[in-house]
N, C-alpha and C. Protein backbone atom coordinates (compact mmCIF):
# COMPACT_ATOMS: atom_id res chain seq x y z
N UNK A 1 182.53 188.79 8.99
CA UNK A 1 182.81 190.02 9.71
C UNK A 1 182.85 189.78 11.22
N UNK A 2 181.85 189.18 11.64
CA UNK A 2 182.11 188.49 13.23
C UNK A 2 183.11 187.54 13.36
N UNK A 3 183.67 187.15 12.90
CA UNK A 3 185.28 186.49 12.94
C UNK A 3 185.92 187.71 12.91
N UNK A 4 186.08 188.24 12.01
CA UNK A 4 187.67 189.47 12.42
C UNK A 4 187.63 189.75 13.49
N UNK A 5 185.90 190.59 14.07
CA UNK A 5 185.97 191.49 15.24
C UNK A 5 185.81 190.81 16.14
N UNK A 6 185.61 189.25 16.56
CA UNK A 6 185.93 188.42 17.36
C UNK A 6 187.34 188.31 17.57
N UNK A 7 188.10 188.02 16.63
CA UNK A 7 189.58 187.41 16.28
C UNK A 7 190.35 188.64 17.13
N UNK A 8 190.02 190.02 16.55
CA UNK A 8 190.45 191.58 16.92
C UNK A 8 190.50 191.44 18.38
N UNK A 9 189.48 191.45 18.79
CA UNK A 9 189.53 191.25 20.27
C UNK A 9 189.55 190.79 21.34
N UNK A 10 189.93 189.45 20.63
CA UNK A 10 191.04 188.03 21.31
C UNK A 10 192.42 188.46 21.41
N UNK A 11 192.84 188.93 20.29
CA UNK A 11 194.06 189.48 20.08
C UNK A 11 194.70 190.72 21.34
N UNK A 12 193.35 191.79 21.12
CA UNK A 12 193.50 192.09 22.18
C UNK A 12 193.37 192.49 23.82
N UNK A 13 192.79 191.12 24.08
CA UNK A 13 192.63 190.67 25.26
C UNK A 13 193.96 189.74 25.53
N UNK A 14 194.47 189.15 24.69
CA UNK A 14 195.66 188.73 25.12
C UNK A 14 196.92 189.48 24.99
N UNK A 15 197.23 190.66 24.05
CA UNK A 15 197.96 191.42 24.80
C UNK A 15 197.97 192.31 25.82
N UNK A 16 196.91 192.32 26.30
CA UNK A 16 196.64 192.86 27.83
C UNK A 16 197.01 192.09 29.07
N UNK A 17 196.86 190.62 28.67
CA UNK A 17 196.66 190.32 29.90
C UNK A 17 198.05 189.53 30.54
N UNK A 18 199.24 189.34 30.31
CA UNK A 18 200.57 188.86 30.40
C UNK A 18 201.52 189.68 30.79
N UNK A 19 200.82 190.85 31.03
CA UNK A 19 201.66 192.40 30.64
C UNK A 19 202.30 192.40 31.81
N UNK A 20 203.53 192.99 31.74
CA UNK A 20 204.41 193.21 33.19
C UNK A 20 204.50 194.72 33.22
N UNK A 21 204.42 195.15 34.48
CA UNK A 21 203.84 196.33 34.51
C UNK A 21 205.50 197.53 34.29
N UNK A 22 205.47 198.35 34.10
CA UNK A 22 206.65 199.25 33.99
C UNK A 22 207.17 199.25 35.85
N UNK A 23 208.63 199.71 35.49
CA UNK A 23 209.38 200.06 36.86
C UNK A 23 208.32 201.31 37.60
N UNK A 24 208.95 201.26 38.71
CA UNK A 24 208.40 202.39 39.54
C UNK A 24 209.10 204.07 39.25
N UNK A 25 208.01 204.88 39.47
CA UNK A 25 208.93 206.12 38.73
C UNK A 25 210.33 206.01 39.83
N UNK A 26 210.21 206.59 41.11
CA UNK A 26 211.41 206.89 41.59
C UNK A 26 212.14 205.43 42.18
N UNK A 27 213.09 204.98 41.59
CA UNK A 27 213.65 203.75 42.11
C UNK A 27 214.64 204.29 43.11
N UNK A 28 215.04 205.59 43.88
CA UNK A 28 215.93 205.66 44.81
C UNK A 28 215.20 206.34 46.18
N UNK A 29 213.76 205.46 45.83
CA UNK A 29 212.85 206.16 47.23
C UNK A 29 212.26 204.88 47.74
N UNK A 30 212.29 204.09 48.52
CA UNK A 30 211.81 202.77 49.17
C UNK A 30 210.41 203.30 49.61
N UNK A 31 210.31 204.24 50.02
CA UNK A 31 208.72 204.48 50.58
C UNK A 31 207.87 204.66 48.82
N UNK A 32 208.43 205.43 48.21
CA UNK A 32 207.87 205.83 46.80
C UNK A 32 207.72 204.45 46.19
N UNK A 33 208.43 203.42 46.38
CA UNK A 33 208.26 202.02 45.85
C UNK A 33 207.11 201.46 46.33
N UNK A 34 207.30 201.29 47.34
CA UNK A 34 206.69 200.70 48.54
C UNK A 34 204.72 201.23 48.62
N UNK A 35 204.71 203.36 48.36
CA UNK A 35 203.73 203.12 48.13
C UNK A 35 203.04 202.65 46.58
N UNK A 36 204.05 203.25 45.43
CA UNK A 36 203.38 202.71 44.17
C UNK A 36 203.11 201.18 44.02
N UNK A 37 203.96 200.57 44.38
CA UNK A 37 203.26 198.94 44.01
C UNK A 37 203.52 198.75 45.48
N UNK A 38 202.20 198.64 46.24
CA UNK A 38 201.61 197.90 47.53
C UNK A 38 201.69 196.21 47.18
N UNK A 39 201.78 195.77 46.48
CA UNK A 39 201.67 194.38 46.11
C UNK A 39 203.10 194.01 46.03
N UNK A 40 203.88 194.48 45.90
CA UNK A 40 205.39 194.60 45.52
C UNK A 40 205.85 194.02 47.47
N UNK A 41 205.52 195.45 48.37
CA UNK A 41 206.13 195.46 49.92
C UNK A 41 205.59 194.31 49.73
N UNK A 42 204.31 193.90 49.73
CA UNK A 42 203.72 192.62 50.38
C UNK A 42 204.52 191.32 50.42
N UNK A 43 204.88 191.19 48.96
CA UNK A 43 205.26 190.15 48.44
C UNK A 43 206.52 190.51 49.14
N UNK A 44 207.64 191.29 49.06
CA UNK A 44 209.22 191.20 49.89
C UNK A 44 209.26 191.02 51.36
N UNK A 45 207.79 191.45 52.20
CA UNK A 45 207.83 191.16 53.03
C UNK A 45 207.46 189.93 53.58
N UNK A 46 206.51 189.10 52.11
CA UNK A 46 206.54 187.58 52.45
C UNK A 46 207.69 186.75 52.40
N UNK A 47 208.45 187.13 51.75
CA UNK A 47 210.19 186.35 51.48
C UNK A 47 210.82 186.86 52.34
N UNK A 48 210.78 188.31 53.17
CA UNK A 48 211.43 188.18 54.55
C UNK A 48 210.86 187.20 55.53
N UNK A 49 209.46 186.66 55.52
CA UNK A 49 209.46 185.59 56.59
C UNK A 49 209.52 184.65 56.33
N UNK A 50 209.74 183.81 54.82
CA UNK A 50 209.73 183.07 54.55
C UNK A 50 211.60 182.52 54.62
N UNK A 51 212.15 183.61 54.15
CA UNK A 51 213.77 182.74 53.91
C UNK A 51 214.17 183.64 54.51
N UNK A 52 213.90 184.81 55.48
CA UNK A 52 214.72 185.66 56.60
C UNK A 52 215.72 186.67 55.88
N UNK A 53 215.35 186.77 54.55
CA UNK A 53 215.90 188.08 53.79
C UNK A 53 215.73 189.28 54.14
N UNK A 54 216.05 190.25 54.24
CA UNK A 54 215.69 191.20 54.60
C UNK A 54 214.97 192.17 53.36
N UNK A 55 214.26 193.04 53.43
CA UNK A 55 213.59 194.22 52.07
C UNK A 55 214.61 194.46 51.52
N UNK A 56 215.24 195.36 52.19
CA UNK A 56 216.33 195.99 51.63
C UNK A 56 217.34 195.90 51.11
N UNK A 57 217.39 193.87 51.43
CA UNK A 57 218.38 193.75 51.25
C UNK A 57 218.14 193.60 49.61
N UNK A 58 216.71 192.40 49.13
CA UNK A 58 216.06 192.14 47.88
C UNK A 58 216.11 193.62 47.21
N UNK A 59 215.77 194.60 47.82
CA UNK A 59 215.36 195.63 46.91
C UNK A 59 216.56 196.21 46.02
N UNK A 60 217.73 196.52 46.99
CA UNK A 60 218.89 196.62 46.50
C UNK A 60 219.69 195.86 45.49
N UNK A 61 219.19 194.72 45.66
CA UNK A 61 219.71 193.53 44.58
C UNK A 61 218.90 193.72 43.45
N UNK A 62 217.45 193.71 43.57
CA UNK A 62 217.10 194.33 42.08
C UNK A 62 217.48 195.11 41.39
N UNK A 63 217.59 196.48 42.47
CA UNK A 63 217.94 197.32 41.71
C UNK A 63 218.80 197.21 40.91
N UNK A 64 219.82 196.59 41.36
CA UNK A 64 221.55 196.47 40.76
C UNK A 64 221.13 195.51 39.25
N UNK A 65 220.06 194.47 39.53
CA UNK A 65 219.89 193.44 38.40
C UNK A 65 219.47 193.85 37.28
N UNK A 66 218.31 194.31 37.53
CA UNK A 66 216.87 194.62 36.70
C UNK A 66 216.38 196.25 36.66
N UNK A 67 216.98 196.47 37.81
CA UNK A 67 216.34 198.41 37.74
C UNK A 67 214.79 198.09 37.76
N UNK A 68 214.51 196.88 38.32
CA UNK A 68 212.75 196.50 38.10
C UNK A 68 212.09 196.50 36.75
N UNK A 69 212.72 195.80 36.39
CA UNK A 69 212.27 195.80 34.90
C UNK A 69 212.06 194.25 34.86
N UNK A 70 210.41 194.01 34.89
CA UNK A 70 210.28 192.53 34.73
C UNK A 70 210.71 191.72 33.74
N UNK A 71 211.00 192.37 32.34
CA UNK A 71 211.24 191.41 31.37
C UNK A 71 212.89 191.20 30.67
N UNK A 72 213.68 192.18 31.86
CA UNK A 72 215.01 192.51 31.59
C UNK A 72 215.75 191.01 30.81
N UNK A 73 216.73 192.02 30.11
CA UNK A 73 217.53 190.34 29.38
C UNK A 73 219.22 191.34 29.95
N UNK A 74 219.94 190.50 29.56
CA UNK A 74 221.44 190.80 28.95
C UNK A 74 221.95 191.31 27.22
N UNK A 75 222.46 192.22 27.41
CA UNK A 75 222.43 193.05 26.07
C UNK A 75 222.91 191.81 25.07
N UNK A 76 222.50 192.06 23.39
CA UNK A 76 223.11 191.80 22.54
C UNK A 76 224.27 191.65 22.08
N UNK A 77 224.91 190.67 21.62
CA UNK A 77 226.28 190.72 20.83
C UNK A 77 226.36 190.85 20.08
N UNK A 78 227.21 191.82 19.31
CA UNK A 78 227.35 191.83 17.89
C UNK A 78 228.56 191.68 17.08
N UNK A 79 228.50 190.77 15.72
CA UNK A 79 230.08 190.55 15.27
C UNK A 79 230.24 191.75 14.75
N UNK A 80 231.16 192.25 14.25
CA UNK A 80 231.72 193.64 13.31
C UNK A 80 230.83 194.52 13.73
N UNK A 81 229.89 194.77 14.93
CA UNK A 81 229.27 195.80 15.42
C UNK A 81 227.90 195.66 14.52
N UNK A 82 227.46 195.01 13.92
CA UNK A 82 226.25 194.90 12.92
C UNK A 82 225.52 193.23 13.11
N UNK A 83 225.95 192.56 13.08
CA UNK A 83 225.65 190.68 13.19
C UNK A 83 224.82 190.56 14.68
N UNK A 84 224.19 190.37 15.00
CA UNK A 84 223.28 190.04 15.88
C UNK A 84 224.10 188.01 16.48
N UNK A 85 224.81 188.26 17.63
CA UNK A 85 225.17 186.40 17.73
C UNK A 85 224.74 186.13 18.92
N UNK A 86 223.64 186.76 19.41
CA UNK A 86 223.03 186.21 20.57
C UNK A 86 223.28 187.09 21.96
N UNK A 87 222.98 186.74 23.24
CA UNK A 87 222.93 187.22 24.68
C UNK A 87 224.22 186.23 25.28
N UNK A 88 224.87 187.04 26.21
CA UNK A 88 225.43 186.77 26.78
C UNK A 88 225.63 185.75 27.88
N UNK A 89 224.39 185.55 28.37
CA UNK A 89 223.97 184.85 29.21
C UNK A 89 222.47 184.31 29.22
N UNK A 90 221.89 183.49 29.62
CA UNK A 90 220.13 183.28 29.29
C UNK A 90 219.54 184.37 31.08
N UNK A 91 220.26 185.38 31.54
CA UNK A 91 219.81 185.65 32.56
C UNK A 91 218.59 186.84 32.01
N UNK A 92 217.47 186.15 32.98
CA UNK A 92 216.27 187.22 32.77
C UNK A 92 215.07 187.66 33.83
N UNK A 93 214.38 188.56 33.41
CA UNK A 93 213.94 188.89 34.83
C UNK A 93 213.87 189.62 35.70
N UNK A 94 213.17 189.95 36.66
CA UNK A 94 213.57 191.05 37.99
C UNK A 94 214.78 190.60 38.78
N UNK A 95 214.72 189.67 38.53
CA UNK A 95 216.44 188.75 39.62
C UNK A 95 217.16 188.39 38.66
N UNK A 96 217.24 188.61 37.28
CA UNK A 96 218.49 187.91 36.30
C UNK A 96 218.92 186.85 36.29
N UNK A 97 217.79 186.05 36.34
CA UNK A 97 218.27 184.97 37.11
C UNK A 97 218.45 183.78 35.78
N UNK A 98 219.60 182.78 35.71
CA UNK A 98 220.08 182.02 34.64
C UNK A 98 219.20 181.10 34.05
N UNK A 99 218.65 180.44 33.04
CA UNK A 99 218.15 179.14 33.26
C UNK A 99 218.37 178.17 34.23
N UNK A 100 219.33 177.57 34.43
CA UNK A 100 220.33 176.45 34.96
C UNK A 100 219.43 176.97 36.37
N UNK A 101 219.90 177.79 37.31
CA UNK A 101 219.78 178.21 38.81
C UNK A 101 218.17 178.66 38.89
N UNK A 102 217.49 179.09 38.15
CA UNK A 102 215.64 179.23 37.65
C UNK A 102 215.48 177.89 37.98
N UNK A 103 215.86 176.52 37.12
CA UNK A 103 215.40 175.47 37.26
C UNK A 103 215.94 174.57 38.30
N UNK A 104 216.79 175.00 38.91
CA UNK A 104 217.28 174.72 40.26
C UNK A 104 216.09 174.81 41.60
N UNK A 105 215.76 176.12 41.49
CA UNK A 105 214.71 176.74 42.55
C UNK A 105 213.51 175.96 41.98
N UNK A 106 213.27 176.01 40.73
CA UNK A 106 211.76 175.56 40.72
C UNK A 106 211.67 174.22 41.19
N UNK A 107 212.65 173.43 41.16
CA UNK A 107 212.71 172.13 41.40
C UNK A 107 212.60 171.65 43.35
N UNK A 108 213.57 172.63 43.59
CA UNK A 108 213.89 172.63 45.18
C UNK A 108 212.81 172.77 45.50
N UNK A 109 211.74 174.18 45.48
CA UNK A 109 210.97 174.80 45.80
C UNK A 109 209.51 173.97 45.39
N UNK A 110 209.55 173.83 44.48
CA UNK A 110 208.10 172.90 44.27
C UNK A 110 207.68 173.59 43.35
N UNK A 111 208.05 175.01 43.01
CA UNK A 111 207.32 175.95 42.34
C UNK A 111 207.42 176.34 41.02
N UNK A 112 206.72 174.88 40.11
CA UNK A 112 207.24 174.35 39.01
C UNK A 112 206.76 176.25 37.71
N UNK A 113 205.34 176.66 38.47
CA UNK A 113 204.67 177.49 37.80
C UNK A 113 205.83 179.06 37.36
N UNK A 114 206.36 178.94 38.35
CA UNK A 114 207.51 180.55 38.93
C UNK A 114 207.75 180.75 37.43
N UNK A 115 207.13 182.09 37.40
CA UNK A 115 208.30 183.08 36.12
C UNK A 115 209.23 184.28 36.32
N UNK A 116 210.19 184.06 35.86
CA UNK A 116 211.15 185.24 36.01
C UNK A 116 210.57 186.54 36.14
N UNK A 117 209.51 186.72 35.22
CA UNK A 117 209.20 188.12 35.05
C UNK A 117 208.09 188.55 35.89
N UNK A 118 207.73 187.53 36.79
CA UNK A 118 206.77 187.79 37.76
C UNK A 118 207.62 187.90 39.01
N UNK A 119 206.80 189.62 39.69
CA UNK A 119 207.80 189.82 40.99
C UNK A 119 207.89 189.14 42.25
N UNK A 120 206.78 188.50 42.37
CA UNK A 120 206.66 187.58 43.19
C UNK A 120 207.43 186.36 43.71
N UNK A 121 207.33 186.08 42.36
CA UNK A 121 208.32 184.58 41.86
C UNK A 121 210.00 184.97 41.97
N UNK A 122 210.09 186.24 41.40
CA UNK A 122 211.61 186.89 41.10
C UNK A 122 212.01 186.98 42.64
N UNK A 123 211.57 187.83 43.86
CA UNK A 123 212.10 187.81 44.90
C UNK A 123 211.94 186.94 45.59
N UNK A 124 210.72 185.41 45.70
CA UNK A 124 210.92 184.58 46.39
C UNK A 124 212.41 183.55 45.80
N UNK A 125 212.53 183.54 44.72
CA UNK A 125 213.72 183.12 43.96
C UNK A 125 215.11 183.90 44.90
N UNK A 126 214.56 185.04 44.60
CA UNK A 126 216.44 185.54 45.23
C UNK A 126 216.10 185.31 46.80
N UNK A 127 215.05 185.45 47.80
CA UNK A 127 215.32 184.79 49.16
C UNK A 127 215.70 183.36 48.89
N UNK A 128 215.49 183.41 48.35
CA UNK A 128 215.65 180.70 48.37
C UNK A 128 217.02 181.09 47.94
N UNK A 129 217.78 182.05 47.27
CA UNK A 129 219.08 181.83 46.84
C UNK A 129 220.07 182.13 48.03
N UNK A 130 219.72 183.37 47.96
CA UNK A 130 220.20 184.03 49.50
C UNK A 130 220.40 183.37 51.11
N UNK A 131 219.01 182.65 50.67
CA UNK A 131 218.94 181.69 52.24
C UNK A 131 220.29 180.28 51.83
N UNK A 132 220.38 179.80 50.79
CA UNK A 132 220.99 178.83 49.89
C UNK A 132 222.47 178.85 50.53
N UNK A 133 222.41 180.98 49.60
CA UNK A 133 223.67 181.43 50.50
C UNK A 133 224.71 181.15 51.81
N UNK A 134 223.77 181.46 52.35
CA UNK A 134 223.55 181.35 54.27
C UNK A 134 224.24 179.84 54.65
N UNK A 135 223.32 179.18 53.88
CA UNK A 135 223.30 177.51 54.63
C UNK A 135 224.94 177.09 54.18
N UNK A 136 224.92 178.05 52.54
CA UNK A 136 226.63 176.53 52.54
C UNK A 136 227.45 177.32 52.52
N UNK A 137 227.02 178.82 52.60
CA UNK A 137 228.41 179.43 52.97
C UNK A 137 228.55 180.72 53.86
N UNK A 138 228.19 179.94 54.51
CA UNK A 138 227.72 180.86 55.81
C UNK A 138 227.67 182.51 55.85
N UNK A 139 226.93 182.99 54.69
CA UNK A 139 227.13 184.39 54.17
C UNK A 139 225.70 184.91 55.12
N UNK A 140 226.06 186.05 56.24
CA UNK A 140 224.60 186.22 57.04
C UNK A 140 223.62 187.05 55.61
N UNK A 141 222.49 186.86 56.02
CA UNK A 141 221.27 187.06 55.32
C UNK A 141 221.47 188.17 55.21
N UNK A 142 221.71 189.24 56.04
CA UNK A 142 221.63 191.18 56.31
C UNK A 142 223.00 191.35 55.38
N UNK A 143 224.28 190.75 55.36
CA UNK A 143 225.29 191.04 54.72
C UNK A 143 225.04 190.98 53.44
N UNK A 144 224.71 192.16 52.66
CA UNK A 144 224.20 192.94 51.44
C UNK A 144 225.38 192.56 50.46
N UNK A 145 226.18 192.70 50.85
CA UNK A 145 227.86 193.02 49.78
C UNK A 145 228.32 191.72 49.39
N UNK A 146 228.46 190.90 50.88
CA UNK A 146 229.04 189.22 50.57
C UNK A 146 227.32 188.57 50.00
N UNK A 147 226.25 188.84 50.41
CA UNK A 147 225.10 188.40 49.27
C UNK A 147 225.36 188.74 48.01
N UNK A 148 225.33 189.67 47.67
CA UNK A 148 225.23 190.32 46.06
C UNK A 148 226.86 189.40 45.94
N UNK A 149 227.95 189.60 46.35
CA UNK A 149 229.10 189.14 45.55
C UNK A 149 228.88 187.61 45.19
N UNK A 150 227.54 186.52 46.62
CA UNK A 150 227.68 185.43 45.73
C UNK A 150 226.32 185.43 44.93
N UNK A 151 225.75 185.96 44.73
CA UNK A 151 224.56 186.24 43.86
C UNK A 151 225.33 186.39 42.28
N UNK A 152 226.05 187.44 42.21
CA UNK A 152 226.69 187.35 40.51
C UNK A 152 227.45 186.34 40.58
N UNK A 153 228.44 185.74 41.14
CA UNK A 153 229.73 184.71 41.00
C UNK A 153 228.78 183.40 41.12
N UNK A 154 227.97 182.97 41.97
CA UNK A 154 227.59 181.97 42.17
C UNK A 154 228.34 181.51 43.17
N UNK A 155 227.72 180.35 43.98
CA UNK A 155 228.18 179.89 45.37
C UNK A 155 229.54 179.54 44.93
N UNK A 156 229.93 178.27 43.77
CA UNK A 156 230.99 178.45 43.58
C UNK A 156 232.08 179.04 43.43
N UNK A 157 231.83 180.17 42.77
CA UNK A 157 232.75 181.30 42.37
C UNK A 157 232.80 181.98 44.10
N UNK A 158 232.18 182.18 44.22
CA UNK A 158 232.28 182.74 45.63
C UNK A 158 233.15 182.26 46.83
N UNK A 159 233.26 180.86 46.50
CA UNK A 159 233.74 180.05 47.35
C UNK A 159 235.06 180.05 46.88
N UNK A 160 235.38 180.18 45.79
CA UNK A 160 236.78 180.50 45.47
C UNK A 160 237.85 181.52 45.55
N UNK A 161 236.42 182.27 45.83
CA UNK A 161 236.66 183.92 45.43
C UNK A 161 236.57 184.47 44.64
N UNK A 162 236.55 184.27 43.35
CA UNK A 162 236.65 185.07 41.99
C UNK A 162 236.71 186.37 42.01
N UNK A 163 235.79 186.81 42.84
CA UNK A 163 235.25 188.21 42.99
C UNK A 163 236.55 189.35 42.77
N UNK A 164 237.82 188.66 43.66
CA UNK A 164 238.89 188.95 44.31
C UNK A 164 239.61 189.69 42.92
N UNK A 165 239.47 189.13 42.42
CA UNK A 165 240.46 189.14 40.57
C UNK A 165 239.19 190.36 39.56
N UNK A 166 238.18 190.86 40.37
CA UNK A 166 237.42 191.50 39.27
C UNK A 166 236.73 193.05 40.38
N UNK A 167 237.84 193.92 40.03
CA UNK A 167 238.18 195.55 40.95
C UNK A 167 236.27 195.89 40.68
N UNK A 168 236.13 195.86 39.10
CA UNK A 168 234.51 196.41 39.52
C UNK A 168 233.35 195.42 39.84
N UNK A 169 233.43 194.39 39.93
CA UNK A 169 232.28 193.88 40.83
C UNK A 169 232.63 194.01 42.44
N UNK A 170 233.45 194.03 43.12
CA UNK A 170 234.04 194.60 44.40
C UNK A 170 233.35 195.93 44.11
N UNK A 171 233.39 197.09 43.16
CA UNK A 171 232.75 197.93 43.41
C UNK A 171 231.95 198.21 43.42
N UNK A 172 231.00 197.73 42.25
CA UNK A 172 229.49 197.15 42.62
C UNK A 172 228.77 196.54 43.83
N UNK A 173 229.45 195.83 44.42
CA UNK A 173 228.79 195.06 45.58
C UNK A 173 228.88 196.32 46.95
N UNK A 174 230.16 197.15 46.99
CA UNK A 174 229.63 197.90 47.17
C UNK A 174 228.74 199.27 47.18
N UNK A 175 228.29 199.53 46.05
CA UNK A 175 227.44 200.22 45.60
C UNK A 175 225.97 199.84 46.04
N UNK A 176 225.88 198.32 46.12
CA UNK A 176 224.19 197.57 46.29
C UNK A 176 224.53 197.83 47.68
N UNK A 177 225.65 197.67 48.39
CA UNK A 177 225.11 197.52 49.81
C UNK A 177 224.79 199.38 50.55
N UNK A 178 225.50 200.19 49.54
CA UNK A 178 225.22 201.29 50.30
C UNK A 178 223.56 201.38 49.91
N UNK A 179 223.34 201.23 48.86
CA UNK A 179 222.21 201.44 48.20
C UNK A 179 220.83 200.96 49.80
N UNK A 180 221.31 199.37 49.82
CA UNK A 180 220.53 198.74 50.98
C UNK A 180 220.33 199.22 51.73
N UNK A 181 221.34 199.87 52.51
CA UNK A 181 221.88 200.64 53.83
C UNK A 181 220.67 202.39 53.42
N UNK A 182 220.19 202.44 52.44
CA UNK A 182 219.60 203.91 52.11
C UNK A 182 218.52 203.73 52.43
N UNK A 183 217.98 202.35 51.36
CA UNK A 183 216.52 201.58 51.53
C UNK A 183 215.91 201.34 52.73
N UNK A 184 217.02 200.87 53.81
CA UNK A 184 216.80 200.23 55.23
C UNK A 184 216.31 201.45 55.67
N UNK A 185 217.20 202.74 55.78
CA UNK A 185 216.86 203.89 56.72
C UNK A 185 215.65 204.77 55.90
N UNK A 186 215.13 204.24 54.95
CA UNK A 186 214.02 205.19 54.10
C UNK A 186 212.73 204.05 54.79
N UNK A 187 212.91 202.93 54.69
CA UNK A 187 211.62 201.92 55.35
C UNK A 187 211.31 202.50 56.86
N UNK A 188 212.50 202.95 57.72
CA UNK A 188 212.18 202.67 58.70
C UNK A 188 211.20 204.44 59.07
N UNK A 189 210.98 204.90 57.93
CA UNK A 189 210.24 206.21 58.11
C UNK A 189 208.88 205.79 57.40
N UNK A 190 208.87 205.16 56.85
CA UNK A 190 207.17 204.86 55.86
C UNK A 190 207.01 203.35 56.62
N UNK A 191 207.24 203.15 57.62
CA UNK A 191 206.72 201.65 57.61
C UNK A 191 205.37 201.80 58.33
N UNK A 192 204.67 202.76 58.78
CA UNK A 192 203.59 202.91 59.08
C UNK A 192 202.48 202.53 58.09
């Protein structure tokens, strides 16, 4: 009997403790973010001094990724609408971020531990990408629209353009940057 109720509450001590916490109620209020997870500003404002990202600019890009949803995937495929044949992509995370470009950063970065679904890890990931950005293709850090366009395409694709050939990610990118542009002028009232 002291085995089960040992076993019981191993069990659940470990589903407690891995847990990623739910989104923030209002995701179109930067101060409402900002005050519900205090650990959240902290951390975006450490990747603004660390890779010169801006908040708003990260915040906006989540939004567009993840809606803050730490454990986000890419929807299901299905054959004949019933067959389950997998995800579209391995992107996961608060930054959606791929295997391939995950193990890119962890490698660059040193930061073998980083998990996708930790926010910490997720926005120092998208500053190291963003800054990445910057260096080989000279995309400025504050430019929200040409960030996000090489954030989905990838530096490559970006560099080619791709973007050019696809009407709704052009409209998306601008959607994140007005979004940024909301975030920026909502910080600059709660930054007290």
């Amino acid at each position: 009997m002291k085995r089960i109720i040992s076993l019981g509450l191993c069990i659940m001590l470990a589903a407690c403790g891995g847990s990623v916490p739910p989104p923030p109620r209002n995701l179109n209020d930067a101060c409402a973010i900002k005050s519900e997870r205090p650990r959240w500003h902290k951390d975006l404002l450490s990747v603004e001094r660390r890779w010169g990202v801006p908040e708003h600019v990260l915040l906006a890009t989540i939004y567009q990724e993840s809606k803050f949803v730490g454990q986000a995937r890419t929807p299901l495929s299905f054959a004949l609408g019933v067959i389950p044949m997998g995800r579209d992509s391995s992107a996961y995370g608060y930054a959606q971020a791929i295997d391939s470009t995950w193990e890119w950063y962890r490698r660059e970065t040193g930061n073998r531990r980083a998990k996708r679904d930790n926010f910490r890890d997720a926005v120092d990931f998208m500053g190291w990408y963003m800054n990445e950005s910057n260096e080989r293709l000279a995309i400025s850090k504050a430019d929200t629209r040409s960030q996000y366009l090489a954030y989905h395409d990838g530096h490559t694709g970006y560099a080619r353009r791709s973007y050019q050939r696809k009407a709704w990610l052009l409209r998306i990118s601008s959607e994140v940057a007005a979004r940024a542009e909301m975030y920026q002028e909502q910080l600059k009232t709660c930054r007290r």
